[in-house]
Structure formats: C-alpha cells, structure tokens
N, C-alpha and C. Protein backbone atom coordinates (compact mmCIF):
# COMPACT_ATOMS: atom_id res chain seq x y z
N UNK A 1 185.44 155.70 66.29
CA UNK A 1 185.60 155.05 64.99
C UNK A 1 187.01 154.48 64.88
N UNK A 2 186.84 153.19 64.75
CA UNK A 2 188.48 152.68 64.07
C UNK A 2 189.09 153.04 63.10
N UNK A 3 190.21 153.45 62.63
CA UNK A 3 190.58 154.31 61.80
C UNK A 3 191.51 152.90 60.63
N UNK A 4 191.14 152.53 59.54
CA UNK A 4 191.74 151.16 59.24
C UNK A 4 192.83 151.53 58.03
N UNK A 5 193.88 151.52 57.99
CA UNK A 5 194.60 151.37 56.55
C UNK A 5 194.38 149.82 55.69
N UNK A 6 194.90 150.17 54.82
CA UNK A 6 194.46 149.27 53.68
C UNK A 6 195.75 149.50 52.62
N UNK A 7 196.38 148.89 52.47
CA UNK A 7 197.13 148.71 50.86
C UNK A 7 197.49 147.77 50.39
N UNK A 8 198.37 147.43 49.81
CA UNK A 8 199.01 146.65 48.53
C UNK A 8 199.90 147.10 47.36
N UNK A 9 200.78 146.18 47.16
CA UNK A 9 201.65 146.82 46.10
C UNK A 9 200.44 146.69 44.60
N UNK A 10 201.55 147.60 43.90
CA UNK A 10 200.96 148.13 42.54
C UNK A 10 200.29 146.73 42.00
N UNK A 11 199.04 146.61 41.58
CA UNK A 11 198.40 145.64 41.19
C UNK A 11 197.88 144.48 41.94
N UNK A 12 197.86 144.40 43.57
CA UNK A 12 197.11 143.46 44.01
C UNK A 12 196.26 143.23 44.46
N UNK A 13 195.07 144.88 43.75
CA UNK A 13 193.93 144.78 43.87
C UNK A 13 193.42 145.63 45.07
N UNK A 14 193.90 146.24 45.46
CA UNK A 14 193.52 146.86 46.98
C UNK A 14 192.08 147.85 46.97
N UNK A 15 192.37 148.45 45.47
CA UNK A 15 191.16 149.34 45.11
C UNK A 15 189.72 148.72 44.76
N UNK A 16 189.85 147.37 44.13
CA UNK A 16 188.46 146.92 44.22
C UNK A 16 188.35 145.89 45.63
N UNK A 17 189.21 145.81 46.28
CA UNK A 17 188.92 145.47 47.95
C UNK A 17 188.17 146.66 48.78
N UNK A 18 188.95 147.66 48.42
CA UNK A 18 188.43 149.05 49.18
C UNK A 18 186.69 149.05 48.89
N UNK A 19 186.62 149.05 47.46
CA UNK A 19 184.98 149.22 46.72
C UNK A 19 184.08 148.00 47.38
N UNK A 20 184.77 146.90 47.99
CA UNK A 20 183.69 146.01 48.27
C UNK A 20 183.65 146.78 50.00
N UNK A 21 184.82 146.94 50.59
CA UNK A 21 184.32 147.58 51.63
C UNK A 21 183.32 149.04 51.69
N UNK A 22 183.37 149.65 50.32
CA UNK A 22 182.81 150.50 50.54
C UNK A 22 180.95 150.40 50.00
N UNK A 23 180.85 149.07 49.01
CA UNK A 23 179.80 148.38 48.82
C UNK A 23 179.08 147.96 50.49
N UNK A 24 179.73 147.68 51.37
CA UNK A 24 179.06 147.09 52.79
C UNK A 24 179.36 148.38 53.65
N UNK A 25 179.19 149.78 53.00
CA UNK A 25 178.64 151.04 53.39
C UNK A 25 180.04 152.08 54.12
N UNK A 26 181.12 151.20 54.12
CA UNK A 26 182.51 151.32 55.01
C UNK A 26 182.83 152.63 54.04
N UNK A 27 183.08 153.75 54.78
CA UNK A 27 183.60 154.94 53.37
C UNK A 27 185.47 154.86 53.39
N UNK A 28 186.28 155.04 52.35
CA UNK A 28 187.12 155.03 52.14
C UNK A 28 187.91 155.96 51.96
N UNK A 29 188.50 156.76 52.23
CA UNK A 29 189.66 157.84 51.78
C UNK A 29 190.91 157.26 50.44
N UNK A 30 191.11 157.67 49.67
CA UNK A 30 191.72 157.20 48.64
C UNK A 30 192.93 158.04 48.71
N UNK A 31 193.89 157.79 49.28
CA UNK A 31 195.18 158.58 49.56
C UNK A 31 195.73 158.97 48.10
N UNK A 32 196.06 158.25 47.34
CA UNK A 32 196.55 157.83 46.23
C UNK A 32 195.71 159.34 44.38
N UNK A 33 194.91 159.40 45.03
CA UNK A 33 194.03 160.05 44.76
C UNK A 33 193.71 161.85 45.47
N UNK A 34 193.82 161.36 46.72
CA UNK A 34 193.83 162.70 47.21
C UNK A 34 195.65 163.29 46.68
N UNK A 35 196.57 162.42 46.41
CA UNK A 35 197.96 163.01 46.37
C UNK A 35 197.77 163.33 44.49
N UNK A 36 196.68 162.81 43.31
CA UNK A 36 196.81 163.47 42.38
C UNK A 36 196.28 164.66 42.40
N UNK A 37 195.37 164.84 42.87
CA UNK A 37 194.06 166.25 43.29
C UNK A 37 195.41 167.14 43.47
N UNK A 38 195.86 167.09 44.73
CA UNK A 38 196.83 167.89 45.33
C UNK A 38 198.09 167.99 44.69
N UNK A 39 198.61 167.46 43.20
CA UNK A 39 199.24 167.74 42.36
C UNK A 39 199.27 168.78 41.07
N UNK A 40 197.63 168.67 40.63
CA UNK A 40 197.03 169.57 40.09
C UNK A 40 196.81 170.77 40.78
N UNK A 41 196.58 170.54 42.01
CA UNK A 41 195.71 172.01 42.58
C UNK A 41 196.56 172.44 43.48
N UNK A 42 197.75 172.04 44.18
CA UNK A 42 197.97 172.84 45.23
C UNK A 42 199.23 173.71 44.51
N UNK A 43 199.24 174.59 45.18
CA UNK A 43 200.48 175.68 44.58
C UNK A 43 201.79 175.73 44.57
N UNK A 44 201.21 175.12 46.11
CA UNK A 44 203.20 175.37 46.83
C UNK A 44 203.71 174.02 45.98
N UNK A 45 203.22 172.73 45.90
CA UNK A 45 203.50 171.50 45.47
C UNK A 45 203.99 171.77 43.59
N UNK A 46 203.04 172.34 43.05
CA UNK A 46 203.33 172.95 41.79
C UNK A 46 204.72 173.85 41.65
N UNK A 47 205.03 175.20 42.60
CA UNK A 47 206.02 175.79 42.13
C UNK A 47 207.30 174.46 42.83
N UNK A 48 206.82 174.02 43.56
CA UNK A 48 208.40 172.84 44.29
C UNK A 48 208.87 172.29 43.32
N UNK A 49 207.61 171.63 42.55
CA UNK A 49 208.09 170.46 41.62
C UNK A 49 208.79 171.06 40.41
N UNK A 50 208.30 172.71 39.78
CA UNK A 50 208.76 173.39 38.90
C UNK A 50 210.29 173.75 39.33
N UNK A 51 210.36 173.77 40.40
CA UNK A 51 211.44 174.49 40.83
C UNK A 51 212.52 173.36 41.17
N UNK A 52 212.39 172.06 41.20
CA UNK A 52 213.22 171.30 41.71
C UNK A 52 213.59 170.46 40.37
N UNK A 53 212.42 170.24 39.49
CA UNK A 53 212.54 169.46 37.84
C UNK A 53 212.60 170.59 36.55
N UNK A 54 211.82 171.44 36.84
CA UNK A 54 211.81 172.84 35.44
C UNK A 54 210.49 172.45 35.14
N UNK A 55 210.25 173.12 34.34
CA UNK A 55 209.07 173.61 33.76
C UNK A 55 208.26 172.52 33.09
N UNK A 56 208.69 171.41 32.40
CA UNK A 56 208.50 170.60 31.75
C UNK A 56 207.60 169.49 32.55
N UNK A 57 207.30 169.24 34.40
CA UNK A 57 206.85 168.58 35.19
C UNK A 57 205.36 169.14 35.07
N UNK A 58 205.14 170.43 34.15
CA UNK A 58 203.67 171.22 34.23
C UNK A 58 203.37 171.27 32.60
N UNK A 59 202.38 170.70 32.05
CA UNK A 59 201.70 171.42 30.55
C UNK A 59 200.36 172.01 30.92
N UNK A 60 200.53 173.29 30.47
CA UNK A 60 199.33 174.05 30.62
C UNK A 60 198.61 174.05 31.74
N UNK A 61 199.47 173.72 32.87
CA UNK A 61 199.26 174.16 34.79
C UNK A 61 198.85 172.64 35.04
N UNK A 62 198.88 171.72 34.04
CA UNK A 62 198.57 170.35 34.46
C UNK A 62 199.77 169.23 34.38
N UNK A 63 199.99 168.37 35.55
CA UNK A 63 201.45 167.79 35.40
C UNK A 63 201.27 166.83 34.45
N UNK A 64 202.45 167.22 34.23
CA UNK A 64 202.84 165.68 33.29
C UNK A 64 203.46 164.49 34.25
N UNK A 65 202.56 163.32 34.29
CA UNK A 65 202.74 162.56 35.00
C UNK A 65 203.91 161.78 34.35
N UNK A 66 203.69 161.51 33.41
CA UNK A 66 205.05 160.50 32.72
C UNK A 66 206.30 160.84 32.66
N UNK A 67 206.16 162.88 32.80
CA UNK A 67 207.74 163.21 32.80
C UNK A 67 207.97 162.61 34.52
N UNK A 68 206.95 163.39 35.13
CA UNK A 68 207.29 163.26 37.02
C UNK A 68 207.94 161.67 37.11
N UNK A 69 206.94 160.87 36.53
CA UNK A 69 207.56 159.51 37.13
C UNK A 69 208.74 158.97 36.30
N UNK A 70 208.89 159.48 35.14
CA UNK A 70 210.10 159.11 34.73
C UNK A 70 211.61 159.62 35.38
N UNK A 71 210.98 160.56 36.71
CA UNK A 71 212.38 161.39 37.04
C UNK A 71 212.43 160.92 38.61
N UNK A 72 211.00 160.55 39.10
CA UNK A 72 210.82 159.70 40.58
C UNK A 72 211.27 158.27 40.43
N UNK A 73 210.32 157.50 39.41
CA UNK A 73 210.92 156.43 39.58
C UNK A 73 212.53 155.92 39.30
N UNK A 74 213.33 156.41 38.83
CA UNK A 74 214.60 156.28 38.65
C UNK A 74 215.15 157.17 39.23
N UNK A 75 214.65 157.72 40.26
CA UNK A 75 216.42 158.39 41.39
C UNK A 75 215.21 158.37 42.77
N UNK A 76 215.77 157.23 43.23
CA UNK A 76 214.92 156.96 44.50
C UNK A 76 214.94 158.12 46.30
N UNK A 77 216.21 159.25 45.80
CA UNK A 77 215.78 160.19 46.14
C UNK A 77 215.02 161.54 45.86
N UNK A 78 214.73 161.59 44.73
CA UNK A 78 214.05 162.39 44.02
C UNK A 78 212.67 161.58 44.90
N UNK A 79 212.10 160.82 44.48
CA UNK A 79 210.88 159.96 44.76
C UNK A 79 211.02 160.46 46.05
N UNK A 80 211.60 160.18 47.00
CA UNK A 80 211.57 160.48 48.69
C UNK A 80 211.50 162.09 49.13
N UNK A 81 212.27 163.01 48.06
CA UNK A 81 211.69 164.51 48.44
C UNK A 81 210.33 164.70 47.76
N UNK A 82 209.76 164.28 46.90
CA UNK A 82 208.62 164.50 46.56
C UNK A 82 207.31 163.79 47.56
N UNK A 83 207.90 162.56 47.84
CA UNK A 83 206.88 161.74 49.21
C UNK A 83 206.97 163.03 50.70
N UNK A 84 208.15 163.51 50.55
CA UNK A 84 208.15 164.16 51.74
C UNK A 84 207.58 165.51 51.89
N UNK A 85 207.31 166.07 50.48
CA UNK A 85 206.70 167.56 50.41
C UNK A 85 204.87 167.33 50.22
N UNK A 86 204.15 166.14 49.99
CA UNK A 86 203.38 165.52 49.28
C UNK A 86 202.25 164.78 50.58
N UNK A 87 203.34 164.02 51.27
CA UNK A 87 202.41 162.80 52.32
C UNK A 87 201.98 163.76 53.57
N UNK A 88 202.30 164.86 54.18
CA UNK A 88 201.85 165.75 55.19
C UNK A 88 200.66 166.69 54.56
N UNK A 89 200.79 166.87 53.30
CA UNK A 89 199.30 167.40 52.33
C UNK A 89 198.42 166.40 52.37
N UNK A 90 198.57 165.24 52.30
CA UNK A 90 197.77 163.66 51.97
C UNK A 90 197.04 164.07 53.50
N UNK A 91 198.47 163.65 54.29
CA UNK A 91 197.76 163.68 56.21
C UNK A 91 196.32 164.38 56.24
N UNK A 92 196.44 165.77 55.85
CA UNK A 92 195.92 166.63 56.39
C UNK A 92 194.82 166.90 55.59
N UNK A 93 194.26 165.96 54.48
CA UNK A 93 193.15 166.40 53.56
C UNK A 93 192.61 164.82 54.66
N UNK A 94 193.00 163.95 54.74
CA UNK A 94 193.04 162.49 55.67
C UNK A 94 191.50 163.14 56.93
N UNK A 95 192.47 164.08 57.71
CA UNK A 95 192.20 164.70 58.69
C UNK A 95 191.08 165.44 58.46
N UNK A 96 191.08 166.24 57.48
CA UNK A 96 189.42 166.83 56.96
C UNK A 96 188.24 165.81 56.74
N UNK A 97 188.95 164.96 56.57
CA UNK A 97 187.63 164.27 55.23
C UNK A 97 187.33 163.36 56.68
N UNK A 98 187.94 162.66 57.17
CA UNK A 98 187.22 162.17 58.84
C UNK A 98 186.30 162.74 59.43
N UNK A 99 186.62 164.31 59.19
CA UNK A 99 185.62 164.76 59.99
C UNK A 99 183.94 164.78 59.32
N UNK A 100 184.62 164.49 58.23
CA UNK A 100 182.89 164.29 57.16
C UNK A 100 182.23 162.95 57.40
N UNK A 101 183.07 162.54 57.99
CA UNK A 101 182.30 160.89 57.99
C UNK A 101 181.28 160.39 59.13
N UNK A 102 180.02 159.85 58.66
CA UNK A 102 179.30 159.51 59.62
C UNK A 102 179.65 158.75 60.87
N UNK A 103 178.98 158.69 61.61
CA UNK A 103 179.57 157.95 63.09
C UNK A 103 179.23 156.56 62.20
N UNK A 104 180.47 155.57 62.28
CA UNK A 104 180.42 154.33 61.31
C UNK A 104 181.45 153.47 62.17
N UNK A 105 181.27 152.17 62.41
CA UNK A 105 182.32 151.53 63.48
C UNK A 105 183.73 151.41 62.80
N UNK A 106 184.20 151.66 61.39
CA UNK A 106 185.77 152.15 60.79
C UNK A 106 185.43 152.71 59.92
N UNK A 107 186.64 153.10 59.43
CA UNK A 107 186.96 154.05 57.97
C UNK A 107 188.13 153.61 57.42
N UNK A 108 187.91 152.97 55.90
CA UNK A 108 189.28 152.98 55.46
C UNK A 108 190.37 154.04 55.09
N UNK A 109 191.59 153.89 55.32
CA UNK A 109 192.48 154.38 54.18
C UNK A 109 193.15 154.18 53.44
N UNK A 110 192.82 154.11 51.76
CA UNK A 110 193.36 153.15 51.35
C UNK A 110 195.05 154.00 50.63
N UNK A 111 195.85 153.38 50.79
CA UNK A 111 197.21 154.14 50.28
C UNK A 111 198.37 153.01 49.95
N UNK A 112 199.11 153.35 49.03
CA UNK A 112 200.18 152.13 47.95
C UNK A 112 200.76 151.99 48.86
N UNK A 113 201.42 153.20 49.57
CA UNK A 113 202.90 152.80 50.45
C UNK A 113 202.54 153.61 51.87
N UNK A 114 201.54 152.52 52.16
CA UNK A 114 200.99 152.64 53.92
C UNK A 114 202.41 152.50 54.73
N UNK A 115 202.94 151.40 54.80
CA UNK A 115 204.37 150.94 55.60
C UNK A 115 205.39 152.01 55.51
N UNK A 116 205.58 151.95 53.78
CA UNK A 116 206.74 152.56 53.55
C UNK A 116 206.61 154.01 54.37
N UNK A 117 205.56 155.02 53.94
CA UNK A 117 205.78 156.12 54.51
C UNK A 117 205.41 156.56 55.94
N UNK A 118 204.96 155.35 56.83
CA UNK A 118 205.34 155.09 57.95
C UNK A 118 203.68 155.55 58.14
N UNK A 119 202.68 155.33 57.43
CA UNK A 119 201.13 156.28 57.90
C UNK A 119 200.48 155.65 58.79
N UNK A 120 201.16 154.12 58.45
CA UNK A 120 200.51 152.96 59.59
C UNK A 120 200.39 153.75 60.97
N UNK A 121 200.78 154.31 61.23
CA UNK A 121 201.69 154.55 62.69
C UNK A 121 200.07 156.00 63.71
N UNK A 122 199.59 156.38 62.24
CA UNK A 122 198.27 157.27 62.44
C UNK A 122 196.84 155.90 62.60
N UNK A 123 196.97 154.91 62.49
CA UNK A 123 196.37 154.29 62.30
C UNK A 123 195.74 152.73 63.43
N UNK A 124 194.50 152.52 63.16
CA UNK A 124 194.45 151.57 64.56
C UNK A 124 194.57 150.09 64.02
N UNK A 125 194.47 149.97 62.75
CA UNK A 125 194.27 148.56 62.32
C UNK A 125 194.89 148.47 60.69
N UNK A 126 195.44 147.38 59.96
CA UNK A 126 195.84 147.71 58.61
C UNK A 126 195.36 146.49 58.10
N UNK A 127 195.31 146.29 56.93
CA UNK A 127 194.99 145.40 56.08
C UNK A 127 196.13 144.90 54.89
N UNK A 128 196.13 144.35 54.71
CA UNK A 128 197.30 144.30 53.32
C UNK A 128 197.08 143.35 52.32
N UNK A 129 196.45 143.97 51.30
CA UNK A 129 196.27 142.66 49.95
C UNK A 129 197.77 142.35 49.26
N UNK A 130 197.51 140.75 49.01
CA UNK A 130 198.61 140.54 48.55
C UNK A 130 198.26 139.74 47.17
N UNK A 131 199.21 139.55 46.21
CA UNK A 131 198.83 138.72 45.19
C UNK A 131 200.48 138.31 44.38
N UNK A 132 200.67 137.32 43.49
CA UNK A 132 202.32 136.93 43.28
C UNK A 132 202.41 138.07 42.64
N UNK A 133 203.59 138.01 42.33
CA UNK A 133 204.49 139.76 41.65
C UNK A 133 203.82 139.32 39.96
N UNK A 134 203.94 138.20 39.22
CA UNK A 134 203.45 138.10 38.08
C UNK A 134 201.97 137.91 37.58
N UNK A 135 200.86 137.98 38.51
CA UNK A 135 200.01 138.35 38.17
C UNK A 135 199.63 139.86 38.53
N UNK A 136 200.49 140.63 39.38
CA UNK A 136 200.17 141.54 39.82
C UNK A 136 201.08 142.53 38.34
N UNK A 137 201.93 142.20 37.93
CA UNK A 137 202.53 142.82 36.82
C UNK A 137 201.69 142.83 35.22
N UNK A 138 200.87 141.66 35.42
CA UNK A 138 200.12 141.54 33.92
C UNK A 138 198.75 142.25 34.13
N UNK A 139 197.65 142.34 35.56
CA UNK A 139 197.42 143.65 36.03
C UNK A 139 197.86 144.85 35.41
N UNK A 140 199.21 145.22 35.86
CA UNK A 140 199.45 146.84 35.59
C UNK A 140 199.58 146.65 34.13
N UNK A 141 200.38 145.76 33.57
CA UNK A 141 199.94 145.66 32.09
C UNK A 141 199.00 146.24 31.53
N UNK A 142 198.19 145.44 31.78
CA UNK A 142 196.85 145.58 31.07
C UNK A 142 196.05 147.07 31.57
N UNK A 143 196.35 147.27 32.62
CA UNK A 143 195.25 148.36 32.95
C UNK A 143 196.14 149.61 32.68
N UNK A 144 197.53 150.08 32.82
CA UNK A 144 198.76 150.91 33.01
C UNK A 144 199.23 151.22 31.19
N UNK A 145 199.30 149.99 30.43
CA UNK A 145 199.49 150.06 29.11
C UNK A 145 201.31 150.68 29.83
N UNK A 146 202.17 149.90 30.63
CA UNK A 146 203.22 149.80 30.90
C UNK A 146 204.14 149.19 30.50
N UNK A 147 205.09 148.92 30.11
CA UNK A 147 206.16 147.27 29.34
C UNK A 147 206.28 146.93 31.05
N UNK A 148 206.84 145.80 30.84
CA UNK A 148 207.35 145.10 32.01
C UNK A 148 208.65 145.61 33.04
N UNK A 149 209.50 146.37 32.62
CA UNK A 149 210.52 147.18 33.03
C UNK A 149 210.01 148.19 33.50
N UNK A 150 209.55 148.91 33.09
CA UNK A 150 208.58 150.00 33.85
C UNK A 150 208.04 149.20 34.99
N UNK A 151 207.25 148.66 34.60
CA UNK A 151 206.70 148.10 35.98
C UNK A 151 207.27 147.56 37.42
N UNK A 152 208.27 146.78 36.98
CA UNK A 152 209.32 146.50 37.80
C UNK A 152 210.37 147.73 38.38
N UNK A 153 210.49 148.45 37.83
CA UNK A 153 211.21 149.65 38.34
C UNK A 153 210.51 150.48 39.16
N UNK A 154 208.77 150.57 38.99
CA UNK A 154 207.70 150.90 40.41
C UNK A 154 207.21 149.93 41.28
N UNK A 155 207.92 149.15 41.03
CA UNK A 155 207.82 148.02 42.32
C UNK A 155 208.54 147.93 43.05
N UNK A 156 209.60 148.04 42.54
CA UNK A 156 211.36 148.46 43.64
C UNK A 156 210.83 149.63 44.22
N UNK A 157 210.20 150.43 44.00
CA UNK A 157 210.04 151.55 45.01
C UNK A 157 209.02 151.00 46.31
N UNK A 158 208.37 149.58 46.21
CA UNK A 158 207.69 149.52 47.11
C UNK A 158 208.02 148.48 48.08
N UNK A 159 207.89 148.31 49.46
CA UNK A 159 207.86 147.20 50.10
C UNK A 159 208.16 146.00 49.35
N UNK A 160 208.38 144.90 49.28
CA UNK A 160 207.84 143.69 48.67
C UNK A 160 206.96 143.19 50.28
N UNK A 161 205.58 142.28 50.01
CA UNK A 161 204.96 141.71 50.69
C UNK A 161 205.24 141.03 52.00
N UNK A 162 207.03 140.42 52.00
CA UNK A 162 207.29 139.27 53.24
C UNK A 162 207.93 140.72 53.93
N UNK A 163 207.95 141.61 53.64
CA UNK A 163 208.25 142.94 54.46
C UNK A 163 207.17 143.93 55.58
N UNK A 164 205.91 143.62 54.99
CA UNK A 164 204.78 144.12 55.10
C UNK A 164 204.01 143.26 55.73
N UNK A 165 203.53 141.97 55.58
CA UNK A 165 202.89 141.13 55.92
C UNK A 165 202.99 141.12 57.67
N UNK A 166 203.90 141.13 58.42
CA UNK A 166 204.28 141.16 59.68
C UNK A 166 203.65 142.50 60.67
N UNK A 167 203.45 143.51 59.51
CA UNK A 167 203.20 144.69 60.16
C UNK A 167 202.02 145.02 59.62
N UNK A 168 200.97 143.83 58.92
CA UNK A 168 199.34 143.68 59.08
C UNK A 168 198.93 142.81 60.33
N UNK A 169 197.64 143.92 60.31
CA UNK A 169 196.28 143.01 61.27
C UNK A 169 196.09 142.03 60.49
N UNK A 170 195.63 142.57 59.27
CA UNK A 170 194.78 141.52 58.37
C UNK A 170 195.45 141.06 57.24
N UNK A 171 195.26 140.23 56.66
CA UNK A 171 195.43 139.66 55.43
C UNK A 171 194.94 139.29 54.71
N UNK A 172 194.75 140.11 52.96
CA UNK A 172 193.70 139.40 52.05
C UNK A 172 194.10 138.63 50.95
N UNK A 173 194.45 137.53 50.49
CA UNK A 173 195.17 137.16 49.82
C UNK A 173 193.83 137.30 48.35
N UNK A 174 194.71 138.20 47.24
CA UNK A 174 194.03 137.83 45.76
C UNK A 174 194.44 137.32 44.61
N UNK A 175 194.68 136.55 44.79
CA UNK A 175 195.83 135.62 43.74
C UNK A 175 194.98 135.36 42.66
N UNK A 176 193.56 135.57 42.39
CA UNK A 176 193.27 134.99 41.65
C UNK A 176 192.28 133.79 41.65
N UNK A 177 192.77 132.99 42.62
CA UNK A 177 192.28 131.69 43.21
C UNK A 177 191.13 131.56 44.50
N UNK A 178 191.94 132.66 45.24
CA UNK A 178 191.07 132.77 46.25
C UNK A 178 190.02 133.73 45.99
N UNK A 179 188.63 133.02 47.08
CA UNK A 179 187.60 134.45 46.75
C UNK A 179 188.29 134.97 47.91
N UNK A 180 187.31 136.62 47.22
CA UNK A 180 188.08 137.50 48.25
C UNK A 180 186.82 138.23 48.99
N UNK A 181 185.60 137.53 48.85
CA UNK A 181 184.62 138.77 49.71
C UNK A 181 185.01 138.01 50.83
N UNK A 182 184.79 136.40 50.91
CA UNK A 182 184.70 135.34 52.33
C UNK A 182 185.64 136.43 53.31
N UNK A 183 186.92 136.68 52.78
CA UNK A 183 188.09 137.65 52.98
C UNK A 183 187.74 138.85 53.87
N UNK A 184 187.14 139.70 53.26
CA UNK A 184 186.15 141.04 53.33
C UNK A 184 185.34 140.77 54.41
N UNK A 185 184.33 140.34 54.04
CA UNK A 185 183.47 139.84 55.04
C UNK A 185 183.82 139.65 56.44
N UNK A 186 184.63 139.03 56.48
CA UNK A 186 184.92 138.25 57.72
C UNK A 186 185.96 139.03 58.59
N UNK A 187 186.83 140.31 58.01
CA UNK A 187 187.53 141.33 58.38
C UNK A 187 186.07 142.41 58.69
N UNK A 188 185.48 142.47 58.11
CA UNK A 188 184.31 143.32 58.23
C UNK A 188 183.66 143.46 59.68
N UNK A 189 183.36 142.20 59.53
CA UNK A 189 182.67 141.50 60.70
C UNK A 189 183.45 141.92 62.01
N UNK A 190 184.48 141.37 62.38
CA UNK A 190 185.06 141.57 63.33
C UNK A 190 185.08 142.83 63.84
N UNK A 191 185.12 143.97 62.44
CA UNK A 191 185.54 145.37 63.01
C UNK A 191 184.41 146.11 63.42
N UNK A 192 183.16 145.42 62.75
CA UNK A 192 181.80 145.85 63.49
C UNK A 192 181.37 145.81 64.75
N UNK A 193 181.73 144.22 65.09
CA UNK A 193 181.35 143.67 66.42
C UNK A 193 181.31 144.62 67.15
C-alpha cells in the first residue's frame, strides 16, 4: 500500500479533499484529529500540559483549547514543545490504524503541518492543497468564528505554500475557481494504476 500525505495550510480545504478521496473508497487517517482525541484522553500529555501551563489548560479533565492556543500560538516555542511531546503519539496511533486498513492501493494522511514536522519523511507520496492566503482566511472566518489577527498569527506558525509546494508529488489547487475533483481524480488514478 502507498502510504500518501495530504495537507494544506489552515483553510485550503484539505479536509473536504481528503472526504472526496475518501468518497472514491481511499480511507484517511485524520492526524489533526487523532492529536485532539489524544489531548483529551492521554495522561501523560494531560499532566505535561498541566505541568508546563497550570491547571487552567484542563476544565473538568477537558482542555481548554482557547487557553492552549492562546499560549502556543504566541510563543512559537511553547508550540514546538507541545508538537514535540504530541506528533510521536500522532505517529504511533498512524501506525495502529494502518494496520486496520484493507489491502487498498493508498491511504491518506491527512495532517496541517505534514512538512513542518518533518512526517513527510514516513511517507511515499504527498499532496498539498493550496488556495490564496485571503480566501483561505475568510474560510477560517467563517467556519473558526476567529478575527483576522488570530488567524494570521496561526498561519505564521505554518509553512507558507512557495515553501511546501517543491516538497509535493501533487498539487491541488482550490482557489475557488478551479474544480477540484478533475484534481482528485486524476491524482487518484495514477495512484491506482
């Protein structure tokens, strides 16, 4: 099985790219997702974060996401010990859930900061949706209920695109303009053959 990453910065759609791959039967791992699960539930990750922010990162054994990111996204090493206690838990739920998967010619994984945290590197093929920074910001708008500063301050934590683009197989551009199954499809295809 080809093992495929998949991302995009915050808002350029990568998750309903993933759903059309996973509409043409392709199963997906949702990194992004497996790292909230494992925020709520794992222990050691719970007393770290208590122990490194105080008490206030937990209400009633459930995090508070708005305190966490208000203390990640503005000290970009804070953000990097938490990626680093966090993305080897991600790996290794990665590593389980493969083994659940039917014999299928790939598997996505879809994750925000594939490049950044170097996951590409587990991986045989990547994908990378891209879309301009201002439609990708009125996105998180709308779906995030974010101001625009916020948003921009979790975007500095990510790649920008002419960084990333070099270190994709593929490329899906969603601007908006373009369709994006022709896109899909035709990445699909190839990885079937």
């Amino acid at each position: 099985m080809i093992r495929v990453g998949l991302t995009g910065g915050m808002g350029s759609g990568k998750t309903v790219i993933s759903g059309i791959f996973e509409t043409l039967g392709i199963p997906v791992f949702q990194a992004d997702l497996a790292a909230r699960r494992l925020l709520e539930e794992d222990e050691e990750i719970k007393a770290s974060l208590i122990d490194w922010f105080g008490e206030k990162v937990y209400r009633q054994g459930q995090p508070d996401r708005a305190v966490i990111a208000s203390i990640i996204f503005s000290q970009p090493d804070q953000l990097a010990r938490v990626n680093s206690l966090i993305h080897p838990k991600v790996y290794e739920a990665y590593l389980k859930w493969l083994n659940t998967v039917e014999k299928i010619p790939f598997s996505i994984h879809e994750a925000a900061i594939l490049f950044e945290s170097g996951f590409n590197r587990h991986l045989d093929k990547t994908i990378l949706v891209t879309a301009p920074a201002e439609i990708r910001i009125e996105r998180i708008r709308l779906r995030d209920s974010l101001n625009e500063e916020q948003i921009r301050q979790r975007m500095e934590n990510q790649w920008p695109d002419e960084k990333k683009s070099p270190l994709a197989d593929y490329l899906i551009n969603n601007n908006g303009l373009s369709a994006v199954l022709p896109q899909v499809t035709r990445i699909y295809d190839e990885l079937t053959r």
